[in-house]
C-alpha atoms as a PDB file:
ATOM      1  CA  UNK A   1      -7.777 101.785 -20.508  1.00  0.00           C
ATOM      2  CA  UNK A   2     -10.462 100.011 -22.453  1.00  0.00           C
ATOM      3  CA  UNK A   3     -11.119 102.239 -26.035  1.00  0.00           C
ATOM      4  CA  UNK A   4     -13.417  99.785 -27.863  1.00  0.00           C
ATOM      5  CA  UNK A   5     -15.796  96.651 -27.109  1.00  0.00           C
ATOM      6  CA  UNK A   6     -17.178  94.474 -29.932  1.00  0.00           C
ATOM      7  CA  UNK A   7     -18.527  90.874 -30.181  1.00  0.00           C
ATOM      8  CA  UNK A   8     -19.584  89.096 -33.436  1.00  0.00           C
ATOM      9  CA  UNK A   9     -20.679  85.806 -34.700  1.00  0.00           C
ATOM     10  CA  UNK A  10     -17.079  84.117 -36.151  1.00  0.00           C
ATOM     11  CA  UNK A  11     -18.916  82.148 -38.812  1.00  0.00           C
ATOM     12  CA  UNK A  12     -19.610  85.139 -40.928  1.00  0.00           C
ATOM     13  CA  UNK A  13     -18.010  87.942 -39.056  1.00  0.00           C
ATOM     14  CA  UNK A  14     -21.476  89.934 -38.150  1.00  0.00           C
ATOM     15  CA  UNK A  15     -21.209  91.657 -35.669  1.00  0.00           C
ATOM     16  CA  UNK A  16     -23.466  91.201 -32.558  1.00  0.00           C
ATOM     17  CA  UNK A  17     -22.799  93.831 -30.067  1.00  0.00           C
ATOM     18  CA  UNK A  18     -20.989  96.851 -29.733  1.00  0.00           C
ATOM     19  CA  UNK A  19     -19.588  98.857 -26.433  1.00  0.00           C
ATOM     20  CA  UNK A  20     -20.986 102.538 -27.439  1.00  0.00           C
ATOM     21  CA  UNK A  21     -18.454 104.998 -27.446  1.00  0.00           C
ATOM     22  CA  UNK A  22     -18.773 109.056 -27.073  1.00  0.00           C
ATOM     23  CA  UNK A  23     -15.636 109.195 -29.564  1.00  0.00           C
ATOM     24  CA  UNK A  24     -14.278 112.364 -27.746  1.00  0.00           C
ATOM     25  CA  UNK A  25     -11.495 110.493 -26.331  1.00  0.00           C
ATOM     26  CA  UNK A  26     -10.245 108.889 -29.438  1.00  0.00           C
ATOM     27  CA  UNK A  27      -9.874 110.884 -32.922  1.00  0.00           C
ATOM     28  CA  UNK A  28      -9.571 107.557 -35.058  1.00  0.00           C
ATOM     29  CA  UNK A  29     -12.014 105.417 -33.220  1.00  0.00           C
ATOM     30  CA  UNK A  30     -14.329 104.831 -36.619  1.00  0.00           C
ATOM     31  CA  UNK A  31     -10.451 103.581 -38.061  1.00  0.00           C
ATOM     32  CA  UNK A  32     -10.032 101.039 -35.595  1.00  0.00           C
ATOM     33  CA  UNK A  33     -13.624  99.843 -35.867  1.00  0.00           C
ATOM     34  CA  UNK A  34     -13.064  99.107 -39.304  1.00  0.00           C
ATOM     35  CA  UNK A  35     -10.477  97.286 -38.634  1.00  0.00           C
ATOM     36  CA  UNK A  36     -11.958  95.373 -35.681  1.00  0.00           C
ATOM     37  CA  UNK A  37     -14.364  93.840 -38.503  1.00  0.00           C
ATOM     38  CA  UNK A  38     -11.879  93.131 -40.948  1.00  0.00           C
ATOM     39  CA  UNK A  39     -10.501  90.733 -38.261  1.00  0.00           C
ATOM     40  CA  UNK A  40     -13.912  89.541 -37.619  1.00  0.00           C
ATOM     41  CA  UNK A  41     -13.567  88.873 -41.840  1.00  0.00           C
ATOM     42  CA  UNK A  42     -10.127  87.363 -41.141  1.00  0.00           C
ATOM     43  CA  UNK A  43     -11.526  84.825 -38.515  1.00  0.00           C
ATOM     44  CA  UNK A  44     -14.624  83.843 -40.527  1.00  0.00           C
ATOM     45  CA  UNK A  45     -12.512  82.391 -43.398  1.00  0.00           C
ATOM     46  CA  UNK A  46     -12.260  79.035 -41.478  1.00  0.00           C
ATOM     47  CA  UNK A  47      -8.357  79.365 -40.656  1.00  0.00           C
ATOM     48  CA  UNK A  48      -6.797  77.984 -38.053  1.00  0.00           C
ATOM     49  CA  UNK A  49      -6.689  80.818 -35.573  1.00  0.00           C
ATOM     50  CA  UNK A  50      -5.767  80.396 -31.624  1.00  0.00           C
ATOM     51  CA  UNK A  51      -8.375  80.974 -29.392  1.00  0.00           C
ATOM     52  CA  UNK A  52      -6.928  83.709 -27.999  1.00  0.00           C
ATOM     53  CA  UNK A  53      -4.769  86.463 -29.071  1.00  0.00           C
ATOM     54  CA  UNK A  54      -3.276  89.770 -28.797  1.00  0.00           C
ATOM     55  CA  UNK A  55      -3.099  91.885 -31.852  1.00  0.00           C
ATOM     56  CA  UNK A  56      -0.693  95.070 -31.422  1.00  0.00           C
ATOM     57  CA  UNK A  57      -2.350  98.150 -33.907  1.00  0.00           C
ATOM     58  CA  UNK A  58      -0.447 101.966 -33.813  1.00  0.00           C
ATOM     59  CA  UNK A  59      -0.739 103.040 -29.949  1.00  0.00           C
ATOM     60  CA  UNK A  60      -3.414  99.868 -29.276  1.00  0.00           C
ATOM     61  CA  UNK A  61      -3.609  95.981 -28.973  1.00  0.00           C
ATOM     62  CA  UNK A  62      -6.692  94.294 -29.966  1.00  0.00           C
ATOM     63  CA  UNK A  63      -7.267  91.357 -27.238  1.00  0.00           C
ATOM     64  CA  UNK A  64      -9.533  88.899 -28.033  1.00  0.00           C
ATOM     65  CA  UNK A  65     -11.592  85.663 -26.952  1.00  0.00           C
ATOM     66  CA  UNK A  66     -13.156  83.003 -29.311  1.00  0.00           C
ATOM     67  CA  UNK A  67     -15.482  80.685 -27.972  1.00  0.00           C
ATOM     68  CA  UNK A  68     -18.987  79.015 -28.611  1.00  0.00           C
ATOM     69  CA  UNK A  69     -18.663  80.541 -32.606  1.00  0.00           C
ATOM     70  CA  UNK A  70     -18.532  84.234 -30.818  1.00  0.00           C
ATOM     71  CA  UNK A  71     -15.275  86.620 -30.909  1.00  0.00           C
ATOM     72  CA  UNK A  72     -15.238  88.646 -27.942  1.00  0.00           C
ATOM     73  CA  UNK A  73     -12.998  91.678 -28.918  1.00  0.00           C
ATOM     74  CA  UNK A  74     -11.642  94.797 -27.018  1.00  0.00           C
ATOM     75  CA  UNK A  75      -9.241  97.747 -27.660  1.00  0.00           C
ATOM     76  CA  UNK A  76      -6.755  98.912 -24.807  1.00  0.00           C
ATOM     77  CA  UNK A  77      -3.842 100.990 -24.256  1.00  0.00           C
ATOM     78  CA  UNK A  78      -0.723  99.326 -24.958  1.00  0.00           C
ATOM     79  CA  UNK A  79       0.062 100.041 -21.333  1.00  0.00           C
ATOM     80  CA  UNK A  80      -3.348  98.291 -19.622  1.00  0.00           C
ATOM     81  CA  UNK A  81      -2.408  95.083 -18.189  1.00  0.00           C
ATOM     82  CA  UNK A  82      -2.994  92.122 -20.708  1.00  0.00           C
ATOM     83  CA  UNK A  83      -3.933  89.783 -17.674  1.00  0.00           C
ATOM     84  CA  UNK A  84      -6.847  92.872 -16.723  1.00  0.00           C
ATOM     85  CA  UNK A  85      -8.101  93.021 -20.374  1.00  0.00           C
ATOM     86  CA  UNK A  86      -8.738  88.902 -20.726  1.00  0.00           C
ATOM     87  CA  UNK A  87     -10.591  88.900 -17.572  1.00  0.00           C
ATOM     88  CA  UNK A  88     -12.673  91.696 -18.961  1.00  0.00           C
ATOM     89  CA  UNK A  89     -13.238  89.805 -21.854  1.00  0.00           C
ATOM     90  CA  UNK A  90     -14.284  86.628 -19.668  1.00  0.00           C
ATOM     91  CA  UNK A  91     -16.809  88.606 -17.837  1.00  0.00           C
ATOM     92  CA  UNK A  92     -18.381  89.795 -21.318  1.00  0.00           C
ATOM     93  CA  UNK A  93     -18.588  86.110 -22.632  1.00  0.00           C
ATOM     94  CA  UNK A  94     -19.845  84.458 -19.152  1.00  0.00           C
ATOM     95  CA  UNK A  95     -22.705  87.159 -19.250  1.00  0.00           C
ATOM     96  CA  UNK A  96     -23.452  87.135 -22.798  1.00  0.00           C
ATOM     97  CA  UNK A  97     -23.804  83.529 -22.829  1.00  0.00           C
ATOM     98  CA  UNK A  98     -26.219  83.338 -20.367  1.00  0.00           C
ATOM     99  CA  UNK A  99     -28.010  86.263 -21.993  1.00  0.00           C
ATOM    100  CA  UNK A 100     -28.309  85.636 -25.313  1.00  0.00           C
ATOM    101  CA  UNK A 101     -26.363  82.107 -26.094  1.00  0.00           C
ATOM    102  CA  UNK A 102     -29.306  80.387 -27.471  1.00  0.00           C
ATOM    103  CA  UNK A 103     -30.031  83.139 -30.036  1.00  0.00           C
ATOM    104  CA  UNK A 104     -26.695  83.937 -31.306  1.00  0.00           C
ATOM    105  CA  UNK A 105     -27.097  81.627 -34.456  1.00  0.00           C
ATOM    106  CA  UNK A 106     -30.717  82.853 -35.786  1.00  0.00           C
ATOM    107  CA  UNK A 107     -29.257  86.146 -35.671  1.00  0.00           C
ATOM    108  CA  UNK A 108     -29.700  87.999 -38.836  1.00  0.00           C
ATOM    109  CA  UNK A 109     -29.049  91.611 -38.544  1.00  0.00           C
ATOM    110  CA  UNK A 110     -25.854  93.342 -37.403  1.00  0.00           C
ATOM    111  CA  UNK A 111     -26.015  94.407 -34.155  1.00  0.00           C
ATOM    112  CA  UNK A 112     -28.761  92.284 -33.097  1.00  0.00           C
ATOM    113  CA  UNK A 113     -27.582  92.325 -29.232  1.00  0.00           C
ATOM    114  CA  UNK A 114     -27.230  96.156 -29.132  1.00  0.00           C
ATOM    115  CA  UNK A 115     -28.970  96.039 -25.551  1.00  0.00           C
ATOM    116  CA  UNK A 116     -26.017  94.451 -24.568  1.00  0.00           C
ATOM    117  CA  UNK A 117     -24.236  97.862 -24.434  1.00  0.00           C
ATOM    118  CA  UNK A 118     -25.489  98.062 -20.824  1.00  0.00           C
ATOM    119  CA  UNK A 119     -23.932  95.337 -19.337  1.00  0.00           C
ATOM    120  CA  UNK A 120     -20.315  96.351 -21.417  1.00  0.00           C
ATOM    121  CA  UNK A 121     -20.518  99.976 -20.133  1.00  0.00           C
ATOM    122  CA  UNK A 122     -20.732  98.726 -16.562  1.00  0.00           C
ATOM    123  CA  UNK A 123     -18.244  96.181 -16.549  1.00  0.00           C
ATOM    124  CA  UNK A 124     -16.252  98.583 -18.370  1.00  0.00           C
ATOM    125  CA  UNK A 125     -15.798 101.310 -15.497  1.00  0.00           C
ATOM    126  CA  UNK A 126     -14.910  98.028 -13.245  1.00  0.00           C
ATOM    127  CA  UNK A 127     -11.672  97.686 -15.141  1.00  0.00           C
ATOM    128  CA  UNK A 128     -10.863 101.370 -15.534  1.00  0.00           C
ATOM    129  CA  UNK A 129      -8.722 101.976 -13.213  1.00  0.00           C
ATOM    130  CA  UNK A 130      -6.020  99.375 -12.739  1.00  0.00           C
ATOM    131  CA  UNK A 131      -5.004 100.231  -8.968  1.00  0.00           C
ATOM    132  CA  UNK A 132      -8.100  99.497  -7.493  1.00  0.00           C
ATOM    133  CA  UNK A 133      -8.312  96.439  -4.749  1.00  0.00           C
ATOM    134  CA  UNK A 134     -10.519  94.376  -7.414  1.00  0.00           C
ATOM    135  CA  UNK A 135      -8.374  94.773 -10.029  1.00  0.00           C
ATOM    136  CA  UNK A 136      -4.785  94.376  -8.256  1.00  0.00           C
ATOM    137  CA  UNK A 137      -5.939  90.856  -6.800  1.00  0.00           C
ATOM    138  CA  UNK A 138      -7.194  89.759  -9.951  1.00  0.00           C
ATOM    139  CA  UNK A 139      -3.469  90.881 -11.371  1.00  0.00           C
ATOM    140  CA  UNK A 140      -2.077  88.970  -8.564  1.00  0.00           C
ATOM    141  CA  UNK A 141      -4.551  86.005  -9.406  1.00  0.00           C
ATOM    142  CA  UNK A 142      -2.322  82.976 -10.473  1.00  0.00           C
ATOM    143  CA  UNK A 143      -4.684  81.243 -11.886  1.00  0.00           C
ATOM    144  CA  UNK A 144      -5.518  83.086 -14.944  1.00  0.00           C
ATOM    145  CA  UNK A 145      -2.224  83.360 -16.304  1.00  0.00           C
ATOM    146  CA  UNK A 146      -1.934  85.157 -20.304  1.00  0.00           C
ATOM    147  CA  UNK A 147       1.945  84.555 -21.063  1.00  0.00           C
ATOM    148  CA  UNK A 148       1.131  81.828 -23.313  1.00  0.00           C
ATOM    149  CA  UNK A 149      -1.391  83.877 -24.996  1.00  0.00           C
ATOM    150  CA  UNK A 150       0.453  84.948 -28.759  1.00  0.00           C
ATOM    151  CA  UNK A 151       0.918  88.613 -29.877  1.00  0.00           C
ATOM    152  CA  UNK A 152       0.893  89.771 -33.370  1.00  0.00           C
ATOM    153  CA  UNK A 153       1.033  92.690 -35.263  1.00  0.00           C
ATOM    154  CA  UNK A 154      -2.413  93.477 -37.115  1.00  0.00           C
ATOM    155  CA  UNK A 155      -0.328  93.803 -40.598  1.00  0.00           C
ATOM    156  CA  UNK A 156       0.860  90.434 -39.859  1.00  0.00           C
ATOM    157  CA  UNK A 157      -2.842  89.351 -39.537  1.00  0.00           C
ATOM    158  CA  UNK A 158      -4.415  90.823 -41.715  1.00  0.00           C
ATOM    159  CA  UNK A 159      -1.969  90.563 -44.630  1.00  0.00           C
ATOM    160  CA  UNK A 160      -2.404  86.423 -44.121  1.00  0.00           C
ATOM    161  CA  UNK A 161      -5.841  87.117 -45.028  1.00  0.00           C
ATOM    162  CA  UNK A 162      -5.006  89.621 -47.719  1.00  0.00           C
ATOM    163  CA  UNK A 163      -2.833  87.237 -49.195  1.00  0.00           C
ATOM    164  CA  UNK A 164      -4.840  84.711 -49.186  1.00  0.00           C
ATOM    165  CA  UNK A 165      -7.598  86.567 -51.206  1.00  0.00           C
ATOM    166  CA  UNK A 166      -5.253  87.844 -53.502  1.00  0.00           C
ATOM    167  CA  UNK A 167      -3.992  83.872 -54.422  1.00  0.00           C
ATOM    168  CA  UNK A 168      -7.977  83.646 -54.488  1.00  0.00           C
ATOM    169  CA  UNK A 169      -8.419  85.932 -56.811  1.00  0.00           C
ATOM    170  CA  UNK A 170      -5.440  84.984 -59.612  1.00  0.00           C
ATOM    171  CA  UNK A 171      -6.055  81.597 -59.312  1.00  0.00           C
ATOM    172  CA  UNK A 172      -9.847  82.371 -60.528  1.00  0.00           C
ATOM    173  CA  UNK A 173      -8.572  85.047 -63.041  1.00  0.00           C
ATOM    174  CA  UNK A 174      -6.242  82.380 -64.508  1.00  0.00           C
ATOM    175  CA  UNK A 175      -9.095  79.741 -64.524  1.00  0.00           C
ATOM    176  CA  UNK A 176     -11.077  81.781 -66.041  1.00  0.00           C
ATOM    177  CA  UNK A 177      -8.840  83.144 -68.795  1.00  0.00           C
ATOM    178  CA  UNK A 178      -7.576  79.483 -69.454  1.00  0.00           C
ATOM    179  CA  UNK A 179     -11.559  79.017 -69.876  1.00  0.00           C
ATOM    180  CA  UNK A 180     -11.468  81.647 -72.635  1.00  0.00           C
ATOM    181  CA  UNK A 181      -8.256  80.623 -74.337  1.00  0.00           C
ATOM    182  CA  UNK A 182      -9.458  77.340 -74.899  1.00  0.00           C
ATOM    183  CA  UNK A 183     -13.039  78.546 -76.511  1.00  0.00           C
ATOM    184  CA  UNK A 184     -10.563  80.659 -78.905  1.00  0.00           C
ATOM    185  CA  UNK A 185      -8.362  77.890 -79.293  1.00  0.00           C
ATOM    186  CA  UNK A 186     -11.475  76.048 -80.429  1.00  0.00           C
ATOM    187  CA  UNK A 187     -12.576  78.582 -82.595  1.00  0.00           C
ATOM    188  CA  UNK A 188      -9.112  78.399 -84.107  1.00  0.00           C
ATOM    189  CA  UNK A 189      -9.282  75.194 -84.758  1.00  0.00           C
ATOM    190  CA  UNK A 190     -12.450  75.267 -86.291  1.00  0.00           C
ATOM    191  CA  UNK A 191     -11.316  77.832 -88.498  1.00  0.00           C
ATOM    192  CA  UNK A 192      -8.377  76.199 -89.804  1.00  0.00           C
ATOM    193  CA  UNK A 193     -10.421  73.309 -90.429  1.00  0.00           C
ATOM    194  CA  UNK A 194     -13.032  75.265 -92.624  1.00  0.00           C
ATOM    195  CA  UNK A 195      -9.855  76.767 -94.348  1.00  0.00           C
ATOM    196  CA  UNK A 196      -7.961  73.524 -95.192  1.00  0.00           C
ATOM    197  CA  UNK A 197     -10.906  71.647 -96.201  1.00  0.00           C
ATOM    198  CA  UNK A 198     -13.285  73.849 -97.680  1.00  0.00           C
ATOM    199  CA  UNK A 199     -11.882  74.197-101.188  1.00  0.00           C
ATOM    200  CA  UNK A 200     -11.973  70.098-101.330  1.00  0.00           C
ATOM    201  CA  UNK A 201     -15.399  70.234-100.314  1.00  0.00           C
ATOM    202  CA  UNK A 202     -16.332  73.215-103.067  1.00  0.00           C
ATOM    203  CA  UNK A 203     -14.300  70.793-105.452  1.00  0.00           C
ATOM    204  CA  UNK A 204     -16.661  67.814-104.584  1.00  0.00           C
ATOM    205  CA  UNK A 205     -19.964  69.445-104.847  1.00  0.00           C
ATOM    206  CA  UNK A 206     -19.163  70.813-108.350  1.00  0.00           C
ATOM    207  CA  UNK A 207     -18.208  67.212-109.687  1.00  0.00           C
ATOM    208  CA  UNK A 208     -21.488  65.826-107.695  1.00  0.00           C
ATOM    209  CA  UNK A 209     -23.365  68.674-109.259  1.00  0.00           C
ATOM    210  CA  UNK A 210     -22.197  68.447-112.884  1.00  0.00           C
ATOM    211  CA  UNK A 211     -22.622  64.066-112.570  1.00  0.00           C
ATOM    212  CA  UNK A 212     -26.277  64.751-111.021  1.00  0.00           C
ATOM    213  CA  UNK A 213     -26.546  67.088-114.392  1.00  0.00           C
ATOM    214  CA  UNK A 214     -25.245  64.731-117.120  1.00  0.00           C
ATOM    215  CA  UNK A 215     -27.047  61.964-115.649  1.00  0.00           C
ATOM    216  CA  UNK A 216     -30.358  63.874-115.877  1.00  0.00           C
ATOM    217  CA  UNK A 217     -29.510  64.746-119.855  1.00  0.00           C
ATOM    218  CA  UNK A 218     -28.698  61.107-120.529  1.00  0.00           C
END
């Protein structure tokens, strides 16, 4: 069964439109919406991801589409056919193209395809239940096959990204701490500079002083 719907814009992660959910069938859904958009994150960091991908999460998998700079993204049982939940996807990215393609880049606010809801709700119920004559021909279908479609765990995915932020994130602290030990080193420097040379400097502006004075008397 489909839990979750949500497309958003992979250059930046925002997200564009949302399946509405009444919650009452799933205690953690705001959990797995959260991390829905820290995969949206994870794809907008420019890596290499595959176009398509299963991503296995507690009782879940995430399935997803990428195409035209848009990640269409739903939640299922671990038990709804993979080949069912692609096709879904398909539908949602053939309509919203035609819908809304041409304004998916100007978008500026999150959510900015919210309408969109209608046409996810009622493809939605299409796909509900598995054993209908629609849906067992298009599981019969040959030619949309998903084996070669790669499955992950969502730790797995995530903690790439993770990882990545946390190498990020030293290699900044050390650049900026090598930043500051040099100004110190500096400083150091300067210091033992004043130290080793002031007292010959003291030295030579008494004996200029006192031959500026005994010139003046004579």
């Amino acid at each position: 069964m489909v839990k979750l719907t949500m497309i958003a814009r992979v250059t930046d992660g925002l997200p564009l439109a949302e399946g509405l959910e009444d919650g009452r069938d799933q205690q953690d859904a705001d959990f797995y919406k959260q991390q829905a958009k820290a995969l949206f994150k994870n794809l907008s960091k420019g890596q290499n991801h595959p176009s398509r991908m299963s991503i296995e999460t507690g009782p879940y998998v995430f399935h997803y589409i990428i195409e035209g700079h848009v990640c269409y993204l739903t939640m299922c049982d671990r038990s709804y056919p993979k080949k069912l939940a692609f096709q879904y996807l398909e539908d949602l990215k053939n309509e919203f193209e035609k819908v809304d393609g041409s304004q998916i880049e100007t978008a500026a606010r999150p959510y900015a395809f919210i309408k969109f809801d209608a046409f996810i709700q009622k493809t939605k119920k299409l796909y509900l239940d598995t054993r209908t004559q629609r849906n067992l021909a298009k599981l019969n279908d040959e030619l949309y096959e998903v084996h070669q479609i790669m499955t992950r765990n969502v730790q797995e995915v995530l903690g790439v990204g993770e990882k990545l932020d946390q190498v990020s994130q030293m290699s900044s602290r050390l650049t900026s701490e090598s930043r500051v030990y040099a100004e110190k080193a500096r400083d150091l420097n300067r210091q033992a500079f004043i130290r080793k040379w002031a007292p010959v400097a003291i030295v030579l502006g008494v004996v200029f002083i006192l031959f500026w004075v005994r010139k003046q008397i004579w």
